[in-house]
N, C-alpha and C. Protein backbone atom coordinates (compact mmCIF):
# COMPACT_ATOMS: atom_id res chain seq x y z
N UNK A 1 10.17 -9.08 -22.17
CA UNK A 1 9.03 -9.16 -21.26
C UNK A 1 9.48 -8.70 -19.87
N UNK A 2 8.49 -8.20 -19.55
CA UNK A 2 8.73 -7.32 -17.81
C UNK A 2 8.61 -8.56 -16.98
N UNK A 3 9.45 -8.58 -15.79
CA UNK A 3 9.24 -9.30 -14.10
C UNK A 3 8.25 -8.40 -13.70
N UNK A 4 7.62 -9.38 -12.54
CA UNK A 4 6.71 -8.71 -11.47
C UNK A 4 7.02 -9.86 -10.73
N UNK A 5 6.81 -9.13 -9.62
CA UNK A 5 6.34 -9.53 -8.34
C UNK A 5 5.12 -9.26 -7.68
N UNK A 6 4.74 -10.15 -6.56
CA UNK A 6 3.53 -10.25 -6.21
C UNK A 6 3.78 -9.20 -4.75
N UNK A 7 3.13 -8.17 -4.60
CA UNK A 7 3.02 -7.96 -2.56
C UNK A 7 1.81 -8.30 -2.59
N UNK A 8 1.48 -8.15 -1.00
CA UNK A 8 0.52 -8.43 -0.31
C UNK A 8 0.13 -7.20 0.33
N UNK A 9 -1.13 -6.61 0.25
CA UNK A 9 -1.28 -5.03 0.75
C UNK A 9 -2.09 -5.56 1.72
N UNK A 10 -1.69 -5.09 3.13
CA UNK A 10 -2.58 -4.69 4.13
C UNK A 10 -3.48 -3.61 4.39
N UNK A 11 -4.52 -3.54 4.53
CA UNK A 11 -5.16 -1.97 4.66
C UNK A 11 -5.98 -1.64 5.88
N UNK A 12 -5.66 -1.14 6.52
CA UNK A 12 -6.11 -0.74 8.22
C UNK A 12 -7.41 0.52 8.08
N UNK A 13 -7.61 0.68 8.79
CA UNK A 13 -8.81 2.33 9.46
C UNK A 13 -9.25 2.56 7.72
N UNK A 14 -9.74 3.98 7.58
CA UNK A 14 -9.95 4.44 6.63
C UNK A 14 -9.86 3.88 4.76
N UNK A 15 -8.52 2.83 4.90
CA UNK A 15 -8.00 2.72 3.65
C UNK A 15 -8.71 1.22 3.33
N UNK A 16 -8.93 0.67 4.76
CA UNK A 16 -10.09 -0.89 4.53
C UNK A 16 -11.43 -0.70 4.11
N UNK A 17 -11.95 0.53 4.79
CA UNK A 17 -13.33 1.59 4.43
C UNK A 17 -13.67 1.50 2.82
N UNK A 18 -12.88 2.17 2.63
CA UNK A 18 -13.19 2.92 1.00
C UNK A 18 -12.75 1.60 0.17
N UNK A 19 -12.03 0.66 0.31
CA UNK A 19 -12.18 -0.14 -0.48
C UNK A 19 -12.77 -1.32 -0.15
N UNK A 20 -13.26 -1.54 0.85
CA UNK A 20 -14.14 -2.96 1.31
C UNK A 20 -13.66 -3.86 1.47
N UNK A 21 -12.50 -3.85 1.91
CA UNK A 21 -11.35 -5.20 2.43
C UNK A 21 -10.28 -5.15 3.16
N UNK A 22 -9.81 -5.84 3.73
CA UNK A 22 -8.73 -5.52 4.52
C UNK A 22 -7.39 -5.78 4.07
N UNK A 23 -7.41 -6.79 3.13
CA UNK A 23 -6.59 -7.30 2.18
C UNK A 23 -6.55 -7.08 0.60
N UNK A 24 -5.31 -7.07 0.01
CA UNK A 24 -5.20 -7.37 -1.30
C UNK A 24 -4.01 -7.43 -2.20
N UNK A 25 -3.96 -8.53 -3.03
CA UNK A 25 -2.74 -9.10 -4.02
C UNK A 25 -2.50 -7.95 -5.02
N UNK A 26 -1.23 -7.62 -5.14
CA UNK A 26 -1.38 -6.17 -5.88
C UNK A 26 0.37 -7.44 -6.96
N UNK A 27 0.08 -7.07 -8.13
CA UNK A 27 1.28 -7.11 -8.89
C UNK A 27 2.00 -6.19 -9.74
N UNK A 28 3.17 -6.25 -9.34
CA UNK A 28 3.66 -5.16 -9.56
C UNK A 28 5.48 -5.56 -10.62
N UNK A 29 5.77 -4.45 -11.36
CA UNK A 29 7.71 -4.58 -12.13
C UNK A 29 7.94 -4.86 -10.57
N UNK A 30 9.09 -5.66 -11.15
CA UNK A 30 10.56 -5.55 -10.56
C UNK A 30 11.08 -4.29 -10.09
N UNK A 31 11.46 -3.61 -9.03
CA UNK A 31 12.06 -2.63 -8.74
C UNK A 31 10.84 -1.46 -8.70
N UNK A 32 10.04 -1.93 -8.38
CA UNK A 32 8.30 -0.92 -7.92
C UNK A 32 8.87 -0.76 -6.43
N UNK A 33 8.49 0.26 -6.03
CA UNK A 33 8.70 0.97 -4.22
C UNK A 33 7.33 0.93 -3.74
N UNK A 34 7.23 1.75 -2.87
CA UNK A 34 6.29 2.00 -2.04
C UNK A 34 5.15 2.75 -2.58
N UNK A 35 5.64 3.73 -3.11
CA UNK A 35 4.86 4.93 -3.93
C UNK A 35 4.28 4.27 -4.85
N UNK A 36 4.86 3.11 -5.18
CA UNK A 36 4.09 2.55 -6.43
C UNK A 36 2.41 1.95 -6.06
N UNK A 37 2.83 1.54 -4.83
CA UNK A 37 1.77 0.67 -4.27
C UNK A 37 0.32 1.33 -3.64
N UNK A 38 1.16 2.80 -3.40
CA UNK A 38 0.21 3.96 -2.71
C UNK A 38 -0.35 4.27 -3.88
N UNK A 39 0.28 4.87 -5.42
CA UNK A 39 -0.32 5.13 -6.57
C UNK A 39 -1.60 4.00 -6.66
N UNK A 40 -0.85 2.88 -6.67
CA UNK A 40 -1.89 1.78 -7.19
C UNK A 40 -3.55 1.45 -6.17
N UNK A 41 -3.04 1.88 -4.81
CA UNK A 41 -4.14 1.66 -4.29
C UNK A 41 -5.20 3.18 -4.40
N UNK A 42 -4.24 3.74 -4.72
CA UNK A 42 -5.18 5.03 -4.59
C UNK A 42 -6.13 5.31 -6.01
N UNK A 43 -5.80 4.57 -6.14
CA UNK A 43 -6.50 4.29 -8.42
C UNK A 43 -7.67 3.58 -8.21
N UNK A 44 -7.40 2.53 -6.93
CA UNK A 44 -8.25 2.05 -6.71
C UNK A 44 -9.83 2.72 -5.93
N UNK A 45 -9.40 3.49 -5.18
CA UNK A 45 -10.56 4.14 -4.91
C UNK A 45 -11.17 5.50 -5.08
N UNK A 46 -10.50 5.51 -6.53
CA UNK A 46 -12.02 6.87 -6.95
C UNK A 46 -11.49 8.00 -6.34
N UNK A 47 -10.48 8.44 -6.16
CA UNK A 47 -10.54 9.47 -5.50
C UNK A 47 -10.55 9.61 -3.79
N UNK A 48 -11.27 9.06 -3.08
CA UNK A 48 -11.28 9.12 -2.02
C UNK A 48 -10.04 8.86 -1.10
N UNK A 49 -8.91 8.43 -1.05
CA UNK A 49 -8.23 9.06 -0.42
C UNK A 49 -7.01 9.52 -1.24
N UNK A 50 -7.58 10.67 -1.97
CA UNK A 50 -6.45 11.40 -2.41
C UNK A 50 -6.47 12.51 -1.24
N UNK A 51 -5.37 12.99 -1.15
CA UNK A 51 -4.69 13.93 0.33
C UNK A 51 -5.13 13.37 1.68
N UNK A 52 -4.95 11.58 1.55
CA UNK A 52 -4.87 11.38 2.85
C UNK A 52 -3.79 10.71 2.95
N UNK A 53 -2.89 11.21 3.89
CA UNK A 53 -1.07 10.93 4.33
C UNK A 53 -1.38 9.17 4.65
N UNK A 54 -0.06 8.60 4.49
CA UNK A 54 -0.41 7.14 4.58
C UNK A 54 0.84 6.91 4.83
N UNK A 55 1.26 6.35 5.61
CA UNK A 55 2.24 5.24 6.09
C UNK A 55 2.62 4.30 5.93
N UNK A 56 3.63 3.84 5.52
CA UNK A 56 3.70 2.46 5.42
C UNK A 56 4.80 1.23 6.27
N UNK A 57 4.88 0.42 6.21
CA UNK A 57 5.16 -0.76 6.82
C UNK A 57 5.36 -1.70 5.55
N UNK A 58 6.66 -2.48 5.84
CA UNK A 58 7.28 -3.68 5.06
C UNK A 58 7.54 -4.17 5.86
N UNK A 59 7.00 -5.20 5.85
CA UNK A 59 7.52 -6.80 6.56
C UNK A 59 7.23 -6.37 8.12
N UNK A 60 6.87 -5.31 8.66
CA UNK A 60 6.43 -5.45 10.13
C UNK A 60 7.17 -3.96 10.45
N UNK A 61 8.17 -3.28 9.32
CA UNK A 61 8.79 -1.94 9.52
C UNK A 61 8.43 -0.75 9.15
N UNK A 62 8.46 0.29 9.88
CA UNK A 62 7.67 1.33 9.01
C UNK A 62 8.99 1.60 7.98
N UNK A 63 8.55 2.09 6.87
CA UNK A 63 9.92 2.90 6.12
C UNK A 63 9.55 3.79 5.08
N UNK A 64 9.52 4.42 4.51
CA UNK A 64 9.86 5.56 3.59
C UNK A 64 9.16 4.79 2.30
N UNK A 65 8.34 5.75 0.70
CA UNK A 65 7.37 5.38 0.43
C UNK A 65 8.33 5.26 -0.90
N UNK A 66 9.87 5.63 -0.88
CA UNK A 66 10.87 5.11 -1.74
C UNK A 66 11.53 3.97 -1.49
N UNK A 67 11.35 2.77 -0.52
CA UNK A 67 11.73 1.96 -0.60
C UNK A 67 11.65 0.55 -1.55
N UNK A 68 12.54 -0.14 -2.20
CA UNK A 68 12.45 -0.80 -3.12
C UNK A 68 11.63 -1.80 -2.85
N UNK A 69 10.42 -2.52 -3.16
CA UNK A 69 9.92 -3.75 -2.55
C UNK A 69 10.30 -5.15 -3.38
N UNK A 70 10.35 -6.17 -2.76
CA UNK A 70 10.48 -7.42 -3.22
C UNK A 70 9.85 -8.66 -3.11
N UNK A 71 9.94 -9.62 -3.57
CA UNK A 71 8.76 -10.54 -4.02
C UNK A 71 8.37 -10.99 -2.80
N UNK A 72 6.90 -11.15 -2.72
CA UNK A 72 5.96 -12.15 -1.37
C UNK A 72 5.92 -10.79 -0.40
N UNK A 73 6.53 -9.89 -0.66
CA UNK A 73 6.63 -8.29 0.61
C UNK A 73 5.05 -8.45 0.95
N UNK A 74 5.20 -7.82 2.94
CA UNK A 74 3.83 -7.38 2.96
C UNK A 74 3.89 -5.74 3.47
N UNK A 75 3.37 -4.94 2.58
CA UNK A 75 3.29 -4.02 2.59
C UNK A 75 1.54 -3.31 3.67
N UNK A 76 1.91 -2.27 4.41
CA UNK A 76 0.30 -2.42 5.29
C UNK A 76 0.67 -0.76 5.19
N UNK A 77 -0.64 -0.38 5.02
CA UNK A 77 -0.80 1.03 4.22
C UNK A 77 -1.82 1.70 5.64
N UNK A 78 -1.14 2.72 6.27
CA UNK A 78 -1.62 2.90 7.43
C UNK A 78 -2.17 4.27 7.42
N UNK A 79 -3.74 5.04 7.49
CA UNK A 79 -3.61 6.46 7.55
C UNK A 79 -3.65 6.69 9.30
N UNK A 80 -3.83 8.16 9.18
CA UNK A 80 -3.77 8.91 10.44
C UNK A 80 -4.72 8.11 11.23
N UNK A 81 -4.50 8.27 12.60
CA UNK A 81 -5.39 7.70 13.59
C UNK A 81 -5.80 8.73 14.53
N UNK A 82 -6.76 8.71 15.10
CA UNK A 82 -7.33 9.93 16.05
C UNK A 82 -7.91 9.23 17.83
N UNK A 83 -7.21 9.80 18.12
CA UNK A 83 -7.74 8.82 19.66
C UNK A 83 -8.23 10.05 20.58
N UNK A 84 -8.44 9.31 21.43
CA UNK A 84 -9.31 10.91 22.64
C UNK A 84 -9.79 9.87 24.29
């Protein structure tokens, strides 16, 4: 039988939009990264932000979408921002 762990997805601008929340419990294997979490949210909405660049943040850091995540992580999924 597979481990999982639980993150916690944050979702800011655009990525709170398309899915109607700002939050959400995502479970995931043991040894799931970042990319996993971007795959998973992006399943979640239909298409809509496929080819939109996203950022991420662990625990309050930005880092790279190969980073390994681990249990209770809060992961916050950030797209582009436009100011003026």
């Amino acid at each position: 039988m597979s481990k999982t762990l639980t993150i916690r997805v944050v979702c800011f601008s655009l990525v709170k939009q398309v899915l109607g929340r700002g939050e959400l419990t995502v479970s995931l294997l043991v040894g799931s990264t970042g990319s996993d979490v971007v795959a998973h949210v992006r399943s979640l909405a239909d298409g809509r932000l496929d080819g939109v660049p996203l950022r991420l943040a662990v625990n309050h850091d930005f880092v790279d979408e190969d980073v390994e995540l681990s249990e209770n992580d809060e992961v916050a999924l950030i797209p582009p921002v436009q100011g003026g």
